[in-house]
N, C-alpha and C. Protein backbone atom coordinates (compact mmCIF):
# COMPACT_ATOMS: atom_id res chain seq x y z
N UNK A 1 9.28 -18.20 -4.16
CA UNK A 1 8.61 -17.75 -5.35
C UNK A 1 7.27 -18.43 -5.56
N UNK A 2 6.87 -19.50 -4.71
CA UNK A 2 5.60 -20.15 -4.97
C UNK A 2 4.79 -19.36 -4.64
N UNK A 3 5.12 -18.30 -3.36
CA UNK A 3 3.67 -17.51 -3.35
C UNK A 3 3.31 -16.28 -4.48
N UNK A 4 4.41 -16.35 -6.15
CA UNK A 4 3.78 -15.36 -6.65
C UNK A 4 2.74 -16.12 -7.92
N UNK A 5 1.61 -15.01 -7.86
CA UNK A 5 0.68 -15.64 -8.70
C UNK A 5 0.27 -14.84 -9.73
N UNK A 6 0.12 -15.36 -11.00
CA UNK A 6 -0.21 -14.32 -12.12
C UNK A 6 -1.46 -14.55 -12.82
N UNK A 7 -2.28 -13.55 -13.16
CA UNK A 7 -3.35 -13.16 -13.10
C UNK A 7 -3.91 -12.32 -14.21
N UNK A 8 -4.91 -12.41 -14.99
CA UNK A 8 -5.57 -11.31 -15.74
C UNK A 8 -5.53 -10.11 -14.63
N UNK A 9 -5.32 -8.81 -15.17
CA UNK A 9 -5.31 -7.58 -14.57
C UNK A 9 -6.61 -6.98 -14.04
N UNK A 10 -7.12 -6.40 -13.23
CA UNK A 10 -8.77 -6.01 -13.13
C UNK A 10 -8.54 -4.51 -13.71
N UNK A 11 -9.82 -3.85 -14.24
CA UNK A 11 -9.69 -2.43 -14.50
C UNK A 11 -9.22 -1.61 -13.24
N UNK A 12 -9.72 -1.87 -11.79
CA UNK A 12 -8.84 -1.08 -10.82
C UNK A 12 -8.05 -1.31 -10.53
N UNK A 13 -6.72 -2.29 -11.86
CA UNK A 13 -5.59 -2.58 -11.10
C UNK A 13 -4.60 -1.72 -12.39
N UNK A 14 -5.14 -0.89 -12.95
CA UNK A 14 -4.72 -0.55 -14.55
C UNK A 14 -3.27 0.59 -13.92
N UNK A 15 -4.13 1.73 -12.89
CA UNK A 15 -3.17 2.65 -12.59
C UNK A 15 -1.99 2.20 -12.02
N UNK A 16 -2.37 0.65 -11.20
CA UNK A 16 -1.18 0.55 -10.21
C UNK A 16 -0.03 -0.17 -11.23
N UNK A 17 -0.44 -1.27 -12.05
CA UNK A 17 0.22 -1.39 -13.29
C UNK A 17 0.90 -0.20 -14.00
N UNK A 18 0.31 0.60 -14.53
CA UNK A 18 1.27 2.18 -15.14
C UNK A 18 2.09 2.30 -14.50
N UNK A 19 1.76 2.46 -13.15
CA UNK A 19 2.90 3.38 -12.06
C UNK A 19 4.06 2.24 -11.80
N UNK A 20 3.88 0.85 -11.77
CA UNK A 20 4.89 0.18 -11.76
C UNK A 20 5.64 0.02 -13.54
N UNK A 21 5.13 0.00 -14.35
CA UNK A 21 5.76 0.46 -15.45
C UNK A 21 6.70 1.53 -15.51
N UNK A 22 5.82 2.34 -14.97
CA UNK A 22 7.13 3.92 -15.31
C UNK A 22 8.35 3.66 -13.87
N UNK A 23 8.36 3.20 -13.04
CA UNK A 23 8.77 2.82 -11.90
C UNK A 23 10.47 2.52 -12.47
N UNK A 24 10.12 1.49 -13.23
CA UNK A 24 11.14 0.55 -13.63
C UNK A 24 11.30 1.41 -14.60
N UNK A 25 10.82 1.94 -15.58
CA UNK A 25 11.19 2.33 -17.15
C UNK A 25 12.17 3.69 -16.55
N UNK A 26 11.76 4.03 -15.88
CA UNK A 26 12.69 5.38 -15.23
C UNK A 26 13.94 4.82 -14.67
N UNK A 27 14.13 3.53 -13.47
CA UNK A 27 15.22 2.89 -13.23
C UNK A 27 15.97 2.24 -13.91
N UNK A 28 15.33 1.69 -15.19
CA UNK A 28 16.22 0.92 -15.39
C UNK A 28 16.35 1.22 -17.14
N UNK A 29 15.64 2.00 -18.03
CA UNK A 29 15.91 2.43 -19.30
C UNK A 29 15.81 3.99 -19.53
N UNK A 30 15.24 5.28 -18.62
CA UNK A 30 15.09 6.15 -19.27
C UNK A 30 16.68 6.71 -19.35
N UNK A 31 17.77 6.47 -18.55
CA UNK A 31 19.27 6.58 -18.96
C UNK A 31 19.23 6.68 -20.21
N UNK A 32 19.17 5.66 -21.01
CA UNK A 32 19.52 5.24 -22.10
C UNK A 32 18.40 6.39 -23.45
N UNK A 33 17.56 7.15 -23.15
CA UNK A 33 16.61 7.93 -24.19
C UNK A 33 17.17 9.03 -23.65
N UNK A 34 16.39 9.76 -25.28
CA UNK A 34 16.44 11.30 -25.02
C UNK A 34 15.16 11.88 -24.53
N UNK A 35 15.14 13.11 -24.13
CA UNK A 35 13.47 13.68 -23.87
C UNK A 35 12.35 12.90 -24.43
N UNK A 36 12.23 13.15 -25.84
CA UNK A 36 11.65 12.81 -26.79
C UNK A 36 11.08 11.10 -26.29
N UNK A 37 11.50 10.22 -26.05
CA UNK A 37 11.67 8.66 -25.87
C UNK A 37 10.72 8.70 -24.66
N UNK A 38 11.36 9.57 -23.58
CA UNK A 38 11.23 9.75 -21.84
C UNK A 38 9.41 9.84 -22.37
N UNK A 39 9.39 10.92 -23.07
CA UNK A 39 7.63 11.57 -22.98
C UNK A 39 6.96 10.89 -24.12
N UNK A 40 7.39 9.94 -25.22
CA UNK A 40 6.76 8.96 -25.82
C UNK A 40 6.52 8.09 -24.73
N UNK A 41 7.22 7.29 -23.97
CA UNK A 41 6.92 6.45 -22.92
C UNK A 41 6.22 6.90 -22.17
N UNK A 42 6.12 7.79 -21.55
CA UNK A 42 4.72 8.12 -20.40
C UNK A 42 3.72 8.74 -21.14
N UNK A 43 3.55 9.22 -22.59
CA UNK A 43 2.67 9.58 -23.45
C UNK A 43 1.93 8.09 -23.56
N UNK A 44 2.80 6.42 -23.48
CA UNK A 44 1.88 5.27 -23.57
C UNK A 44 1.34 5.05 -22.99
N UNK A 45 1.81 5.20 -21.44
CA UNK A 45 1.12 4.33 -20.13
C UNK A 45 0.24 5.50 -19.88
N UNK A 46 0.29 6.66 -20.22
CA UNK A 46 -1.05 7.54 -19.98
C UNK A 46 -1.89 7.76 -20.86
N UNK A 47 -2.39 6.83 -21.38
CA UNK A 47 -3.16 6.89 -22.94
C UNK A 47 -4.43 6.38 -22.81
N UNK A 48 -5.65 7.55 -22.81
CA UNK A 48 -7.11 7.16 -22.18
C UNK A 48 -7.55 5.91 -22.94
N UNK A 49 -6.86 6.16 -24.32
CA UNK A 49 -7.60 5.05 -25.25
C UNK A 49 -6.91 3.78 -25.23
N UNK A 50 -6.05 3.36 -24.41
CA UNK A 50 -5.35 2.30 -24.07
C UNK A 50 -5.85 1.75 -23.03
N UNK A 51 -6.41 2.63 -22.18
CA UNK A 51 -6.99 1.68 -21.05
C UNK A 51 -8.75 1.80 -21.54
N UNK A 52 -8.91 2.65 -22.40
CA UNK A 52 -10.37 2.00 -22.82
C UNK A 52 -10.32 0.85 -23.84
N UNK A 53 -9.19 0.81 -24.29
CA UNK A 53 -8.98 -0.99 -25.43
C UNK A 53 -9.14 -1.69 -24.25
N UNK A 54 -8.19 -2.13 -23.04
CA UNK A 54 -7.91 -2.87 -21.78
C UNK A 54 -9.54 -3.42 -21.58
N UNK A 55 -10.06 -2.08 -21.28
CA UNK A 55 -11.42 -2.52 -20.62
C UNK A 55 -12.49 -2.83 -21.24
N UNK A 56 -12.18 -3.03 -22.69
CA UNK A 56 -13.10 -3.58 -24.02
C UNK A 56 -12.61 -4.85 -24.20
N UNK A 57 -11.56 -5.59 -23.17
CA UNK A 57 -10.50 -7.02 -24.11
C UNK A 57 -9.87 -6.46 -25.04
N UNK A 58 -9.28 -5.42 -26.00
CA UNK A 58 -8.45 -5.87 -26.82
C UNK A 58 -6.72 -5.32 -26.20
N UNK A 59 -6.41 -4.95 -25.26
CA UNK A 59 -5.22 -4.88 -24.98
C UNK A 59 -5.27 -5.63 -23.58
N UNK A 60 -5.21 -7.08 -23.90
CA UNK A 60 -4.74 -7.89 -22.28
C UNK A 60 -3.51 -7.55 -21.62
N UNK A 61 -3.70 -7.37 -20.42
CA UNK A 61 -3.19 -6.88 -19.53
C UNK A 61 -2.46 -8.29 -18.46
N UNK A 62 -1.71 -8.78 -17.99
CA UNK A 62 -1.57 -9.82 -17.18
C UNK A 62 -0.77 -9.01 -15.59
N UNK A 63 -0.68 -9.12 -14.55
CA UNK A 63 0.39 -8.96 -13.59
C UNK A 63 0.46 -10.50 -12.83
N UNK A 64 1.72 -10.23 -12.65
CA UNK A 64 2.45 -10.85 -11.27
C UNK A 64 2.10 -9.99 -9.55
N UNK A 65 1.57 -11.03 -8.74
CA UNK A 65 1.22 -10.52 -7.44
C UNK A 65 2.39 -11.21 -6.54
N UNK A 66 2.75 -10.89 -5.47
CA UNK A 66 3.20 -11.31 -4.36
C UNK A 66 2.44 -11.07 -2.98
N UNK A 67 1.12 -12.16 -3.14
CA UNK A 67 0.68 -11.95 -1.84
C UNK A 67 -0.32 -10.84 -2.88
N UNK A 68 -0.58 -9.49 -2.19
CA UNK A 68 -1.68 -8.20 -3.04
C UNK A 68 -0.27 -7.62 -3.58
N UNK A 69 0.93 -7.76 -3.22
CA UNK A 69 1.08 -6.54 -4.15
C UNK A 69 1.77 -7.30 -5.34
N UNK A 70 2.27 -6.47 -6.20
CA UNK A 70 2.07 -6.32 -7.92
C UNK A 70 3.60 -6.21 -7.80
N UNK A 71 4.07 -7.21 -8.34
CA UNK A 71 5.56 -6.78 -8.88
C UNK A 71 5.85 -7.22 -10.00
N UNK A 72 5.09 -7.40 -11.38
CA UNK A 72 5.61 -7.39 -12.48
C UNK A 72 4.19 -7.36 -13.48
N UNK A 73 4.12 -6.58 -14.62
CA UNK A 73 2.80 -6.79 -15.74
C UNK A 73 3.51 -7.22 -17.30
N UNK A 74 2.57 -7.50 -17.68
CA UNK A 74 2.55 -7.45 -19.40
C UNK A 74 1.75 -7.58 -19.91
N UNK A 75 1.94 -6.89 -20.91
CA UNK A 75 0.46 -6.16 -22.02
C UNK A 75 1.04 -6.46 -23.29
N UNK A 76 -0.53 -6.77 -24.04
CA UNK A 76 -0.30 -7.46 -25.54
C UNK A 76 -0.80 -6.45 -26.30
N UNK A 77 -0.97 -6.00 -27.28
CA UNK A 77 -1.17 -5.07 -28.55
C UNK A 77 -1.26 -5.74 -29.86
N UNK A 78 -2.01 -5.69 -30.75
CA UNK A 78 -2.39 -6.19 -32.02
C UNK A 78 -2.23 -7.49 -32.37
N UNK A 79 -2.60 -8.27 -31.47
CA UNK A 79 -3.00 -9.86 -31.03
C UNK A 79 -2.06 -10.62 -30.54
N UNK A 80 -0.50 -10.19 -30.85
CA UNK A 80 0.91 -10.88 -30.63
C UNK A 80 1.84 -10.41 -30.57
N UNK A 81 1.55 -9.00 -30.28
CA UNK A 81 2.59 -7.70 -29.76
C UNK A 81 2.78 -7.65 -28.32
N UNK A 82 4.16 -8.18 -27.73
CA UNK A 82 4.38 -7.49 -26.10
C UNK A 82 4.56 -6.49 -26.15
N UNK A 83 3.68 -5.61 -25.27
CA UNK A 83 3.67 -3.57 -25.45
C UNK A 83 4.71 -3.57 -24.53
N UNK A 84 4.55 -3.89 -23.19
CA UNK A 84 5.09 -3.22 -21.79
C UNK A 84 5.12 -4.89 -21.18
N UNK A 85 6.53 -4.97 -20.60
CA UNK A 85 6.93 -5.85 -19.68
C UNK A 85 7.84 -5.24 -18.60
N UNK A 86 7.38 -5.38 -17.43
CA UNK A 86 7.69 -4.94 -16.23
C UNK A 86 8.06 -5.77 -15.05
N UNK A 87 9.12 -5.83 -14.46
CA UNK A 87 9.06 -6.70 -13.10
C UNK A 87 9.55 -5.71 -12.31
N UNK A 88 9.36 -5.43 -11.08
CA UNK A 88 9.83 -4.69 -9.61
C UNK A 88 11.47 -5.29 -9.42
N UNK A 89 12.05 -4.63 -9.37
CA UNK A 89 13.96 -4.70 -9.81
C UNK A 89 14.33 -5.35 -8.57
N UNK A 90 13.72 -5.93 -7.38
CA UNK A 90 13.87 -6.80 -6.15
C UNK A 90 13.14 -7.81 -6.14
N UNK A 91 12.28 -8.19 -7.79
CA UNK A 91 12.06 -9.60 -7.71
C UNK A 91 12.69 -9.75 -9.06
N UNK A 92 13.56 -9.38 -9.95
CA UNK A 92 14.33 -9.53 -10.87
C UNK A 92 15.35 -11.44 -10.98
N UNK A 93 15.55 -11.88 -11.82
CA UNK A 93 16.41 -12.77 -11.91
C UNK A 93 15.32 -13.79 -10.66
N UNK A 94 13.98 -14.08 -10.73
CA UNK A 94 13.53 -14.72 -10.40
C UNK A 94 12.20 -15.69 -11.24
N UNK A 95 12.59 -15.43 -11.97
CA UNK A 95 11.65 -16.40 -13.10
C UNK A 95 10.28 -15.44 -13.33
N UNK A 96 9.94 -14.65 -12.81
CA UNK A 96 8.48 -13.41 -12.93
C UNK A 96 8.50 -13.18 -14.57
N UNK A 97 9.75 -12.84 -14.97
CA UNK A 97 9.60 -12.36 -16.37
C UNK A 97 8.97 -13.59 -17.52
N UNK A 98 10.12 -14.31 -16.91
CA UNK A 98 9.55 -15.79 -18.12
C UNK A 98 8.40 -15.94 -17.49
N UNK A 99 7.50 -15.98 -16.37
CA UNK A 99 6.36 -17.01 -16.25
C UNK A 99 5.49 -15.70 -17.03
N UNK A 100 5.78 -14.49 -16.86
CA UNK A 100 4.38 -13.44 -17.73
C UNK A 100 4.82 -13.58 -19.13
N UNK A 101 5.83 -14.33 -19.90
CA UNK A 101 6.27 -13.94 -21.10
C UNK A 101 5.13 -15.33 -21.51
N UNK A 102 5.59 -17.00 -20.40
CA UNK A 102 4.44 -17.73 -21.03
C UNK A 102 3.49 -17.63 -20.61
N UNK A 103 2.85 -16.92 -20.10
CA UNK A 103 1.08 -16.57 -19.60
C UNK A 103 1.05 -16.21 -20.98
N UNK A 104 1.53 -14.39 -21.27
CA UNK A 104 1.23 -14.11 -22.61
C UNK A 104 1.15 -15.30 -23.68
N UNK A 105 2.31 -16.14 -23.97
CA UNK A 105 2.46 -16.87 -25.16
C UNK A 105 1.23 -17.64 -25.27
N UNK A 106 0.88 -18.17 -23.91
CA UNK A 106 -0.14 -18.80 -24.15
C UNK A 106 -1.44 -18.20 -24.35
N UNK A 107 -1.99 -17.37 -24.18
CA UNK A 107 -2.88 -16.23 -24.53
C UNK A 107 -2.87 -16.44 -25.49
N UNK A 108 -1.83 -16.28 -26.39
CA UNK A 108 -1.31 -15.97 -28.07
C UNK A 108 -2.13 -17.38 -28.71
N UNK A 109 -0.92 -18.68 -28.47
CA UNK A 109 -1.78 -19.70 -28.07
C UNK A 109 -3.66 -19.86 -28.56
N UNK A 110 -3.81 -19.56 -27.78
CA UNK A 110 -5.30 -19.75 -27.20
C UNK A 110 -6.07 -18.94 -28.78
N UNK A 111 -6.16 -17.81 -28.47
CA UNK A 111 -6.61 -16.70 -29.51
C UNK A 111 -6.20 -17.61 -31.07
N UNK A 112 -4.97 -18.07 -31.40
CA UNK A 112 -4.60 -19.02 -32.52
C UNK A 112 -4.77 -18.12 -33.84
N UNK A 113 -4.83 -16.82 -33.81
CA UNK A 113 -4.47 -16.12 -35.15
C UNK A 113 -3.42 -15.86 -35.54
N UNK A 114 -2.48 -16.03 -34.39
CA UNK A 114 -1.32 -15.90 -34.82
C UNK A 114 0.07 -17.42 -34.26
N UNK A 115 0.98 -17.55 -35.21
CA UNK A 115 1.79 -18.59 -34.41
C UNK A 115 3.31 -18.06 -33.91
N UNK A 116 3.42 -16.66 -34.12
CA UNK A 116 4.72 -16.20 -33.57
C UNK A 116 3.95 -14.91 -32.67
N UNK A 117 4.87 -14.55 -31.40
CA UNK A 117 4.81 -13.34 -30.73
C UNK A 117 5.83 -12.84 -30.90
N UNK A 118 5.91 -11.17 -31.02
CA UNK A 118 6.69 -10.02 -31.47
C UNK A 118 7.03 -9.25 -29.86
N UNK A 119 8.17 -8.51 -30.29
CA UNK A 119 8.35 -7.50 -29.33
C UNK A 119 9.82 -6.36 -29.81
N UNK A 120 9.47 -5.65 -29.40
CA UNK A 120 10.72 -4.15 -30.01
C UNK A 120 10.84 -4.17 -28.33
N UNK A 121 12.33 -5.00 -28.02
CA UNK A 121 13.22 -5.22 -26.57
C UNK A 121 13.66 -3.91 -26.20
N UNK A 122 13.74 -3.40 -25.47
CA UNK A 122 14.39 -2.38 -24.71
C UNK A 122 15.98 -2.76 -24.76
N UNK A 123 16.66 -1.55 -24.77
CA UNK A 123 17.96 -2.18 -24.66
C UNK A 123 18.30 -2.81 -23.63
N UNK A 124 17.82 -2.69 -22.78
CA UNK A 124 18.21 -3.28 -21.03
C UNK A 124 17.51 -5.11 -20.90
N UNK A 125 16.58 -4.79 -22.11
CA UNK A 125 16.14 -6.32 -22.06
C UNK A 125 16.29 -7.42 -23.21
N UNK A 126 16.83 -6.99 -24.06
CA UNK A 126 17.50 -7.90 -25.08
C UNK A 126 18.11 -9.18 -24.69
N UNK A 127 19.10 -9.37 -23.61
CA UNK A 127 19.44 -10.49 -23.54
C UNK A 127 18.36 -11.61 -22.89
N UNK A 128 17.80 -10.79 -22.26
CA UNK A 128 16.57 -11.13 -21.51
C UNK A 128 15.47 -12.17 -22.81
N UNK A 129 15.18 -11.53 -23.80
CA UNK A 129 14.37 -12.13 -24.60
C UNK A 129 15.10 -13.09 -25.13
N UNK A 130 16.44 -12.61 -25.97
CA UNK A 130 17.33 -13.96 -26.09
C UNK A 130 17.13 -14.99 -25.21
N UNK A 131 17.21 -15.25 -24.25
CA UNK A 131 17.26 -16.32 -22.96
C UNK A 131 15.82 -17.29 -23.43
N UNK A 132 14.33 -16.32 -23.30
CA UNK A 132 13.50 -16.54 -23.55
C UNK A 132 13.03 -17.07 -24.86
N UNK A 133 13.97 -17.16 -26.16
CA UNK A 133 13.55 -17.77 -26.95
C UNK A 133 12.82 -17.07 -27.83
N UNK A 134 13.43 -15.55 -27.80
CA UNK A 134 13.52 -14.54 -29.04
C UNK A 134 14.37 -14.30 -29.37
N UNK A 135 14.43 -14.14 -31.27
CA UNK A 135 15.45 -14.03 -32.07
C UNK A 135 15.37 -12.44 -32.39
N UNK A 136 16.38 -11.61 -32.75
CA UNK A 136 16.22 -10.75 -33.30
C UNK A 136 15.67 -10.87 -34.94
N UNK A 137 14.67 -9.98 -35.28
CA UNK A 137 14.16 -9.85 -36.58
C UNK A 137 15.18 -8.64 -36.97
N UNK A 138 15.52 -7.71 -36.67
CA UNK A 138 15.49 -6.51 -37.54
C UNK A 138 17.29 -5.65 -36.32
N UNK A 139 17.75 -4.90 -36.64
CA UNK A 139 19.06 -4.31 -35.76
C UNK A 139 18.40 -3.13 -34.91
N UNK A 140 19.19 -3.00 -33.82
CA UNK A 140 18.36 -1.91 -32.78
C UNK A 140 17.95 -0.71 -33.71
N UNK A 141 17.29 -0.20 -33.33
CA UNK A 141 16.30 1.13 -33.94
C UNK A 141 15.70 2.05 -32.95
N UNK A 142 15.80 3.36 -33.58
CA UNK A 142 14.91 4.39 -32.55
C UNK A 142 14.18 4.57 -33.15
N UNK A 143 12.67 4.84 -32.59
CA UNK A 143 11.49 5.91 -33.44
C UNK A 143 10.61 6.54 -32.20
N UNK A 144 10.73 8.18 -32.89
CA UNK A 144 9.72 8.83 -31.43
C UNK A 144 10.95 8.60 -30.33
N UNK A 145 12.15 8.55 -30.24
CA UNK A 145 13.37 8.63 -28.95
C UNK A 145 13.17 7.09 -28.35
N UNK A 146 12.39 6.13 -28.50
CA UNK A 146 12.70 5.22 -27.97
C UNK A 146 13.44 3.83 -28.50
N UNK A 147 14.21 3.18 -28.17
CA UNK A 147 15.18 2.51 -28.58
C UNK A 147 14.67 1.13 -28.48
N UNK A 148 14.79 0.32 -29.38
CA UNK A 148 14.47 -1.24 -29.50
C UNK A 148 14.82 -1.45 -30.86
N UNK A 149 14.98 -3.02 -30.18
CA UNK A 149 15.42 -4.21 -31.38
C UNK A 149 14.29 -5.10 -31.26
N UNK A 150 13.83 -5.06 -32.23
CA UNK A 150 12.31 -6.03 -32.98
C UNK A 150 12.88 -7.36 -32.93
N UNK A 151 12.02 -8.19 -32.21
CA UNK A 151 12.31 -9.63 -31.88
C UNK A 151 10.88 -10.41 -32.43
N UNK A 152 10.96 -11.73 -32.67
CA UNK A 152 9.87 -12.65 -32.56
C UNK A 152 10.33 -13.65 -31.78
N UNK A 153 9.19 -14.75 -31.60
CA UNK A 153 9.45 -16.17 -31.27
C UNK A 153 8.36 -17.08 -31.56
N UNK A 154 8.66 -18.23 -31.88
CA UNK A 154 7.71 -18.56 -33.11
C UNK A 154 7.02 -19.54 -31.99
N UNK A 155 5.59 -19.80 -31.64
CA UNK A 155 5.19 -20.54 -30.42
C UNK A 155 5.14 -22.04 -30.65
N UNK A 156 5.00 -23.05 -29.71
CA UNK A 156 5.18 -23.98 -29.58
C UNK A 156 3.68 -24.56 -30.02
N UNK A 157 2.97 -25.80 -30.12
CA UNK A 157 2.31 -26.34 -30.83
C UNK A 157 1.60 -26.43 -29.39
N UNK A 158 2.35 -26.74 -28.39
CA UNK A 158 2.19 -27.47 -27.39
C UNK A 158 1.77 -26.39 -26.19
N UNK A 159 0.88 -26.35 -24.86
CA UNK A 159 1.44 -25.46 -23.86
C UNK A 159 2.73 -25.13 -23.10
């Protein structure tokens, strides 16, 4: 795992990011939605004005590389929102998730407008954030077909 390295995203790395988003969101959560959820979710990652925030700074983008290729991203939204967290399901249960959860935190960190980061967990990743040192705020919820439980975690003082 030492050779994976994580990285601000470049604008020509935006599509390959999406496509590994929907990659996983299709393997491992669209089971769990209805239509409705399926085409809210690829209605996000195909959203012109999301990758024109990206390429203005206000939606940071981070991936995980192995070597050039890309096996995991995460993207922030309204200064301390995780939008999209992604890892490639054959580097899973290898620490990729936590090291992009503290890249982000520390981002969060850094910026200092805010002292907690948020996220609405996928059902497939709830325990996942638990682990990580998110609490649930609020009980699972759908809106627009997609399913999450609203989490925070309140950041450390410290890196």
């Amino acid at each position: 795992m030492n050779q994976i390295k994580i990285r601000y995203l470049s604008p020509q790395e935006w599509d390959d990011a999406m496509a590994l988003a929907w990659k996983i969101f299709l393997r491992f959560e669209a089971g769990e939605y209805t239509e409705e959820g399926i085409r809210s979710f690829l209605d996000l990652i195909s959203d012109e004005r999301l990758k024109r925030l990206f390429e203005m700074g206000e939606y940071p983008v981070y991936a995980a590389f192995d070597n050039e290729k890309m096996v995991g991203m995460i993207s922030l939204r309204s200064i301390n929102h995780i939008s999209l967290l992604f890892v490639a399901d054959e580097y899973h249960r290898q620490g990729i998730g936590r090291r992009l959860i503290e890249t982000m935190k520390e981002h969060v960190r850094r910026d200092g407008r805010r002292k907690t980061i948020t996220v609405n967990a996928a059902p497939y990743a709830v325990d996942f954030y638990h682990i990580v040192g998110f609490v649930d705020t609020d009980k699972e919820t759908r809106q627009n077909g997609i399913i999450f439980t609203p989490m925070e975690c309140r950041l450390s003082v410290e890196s």
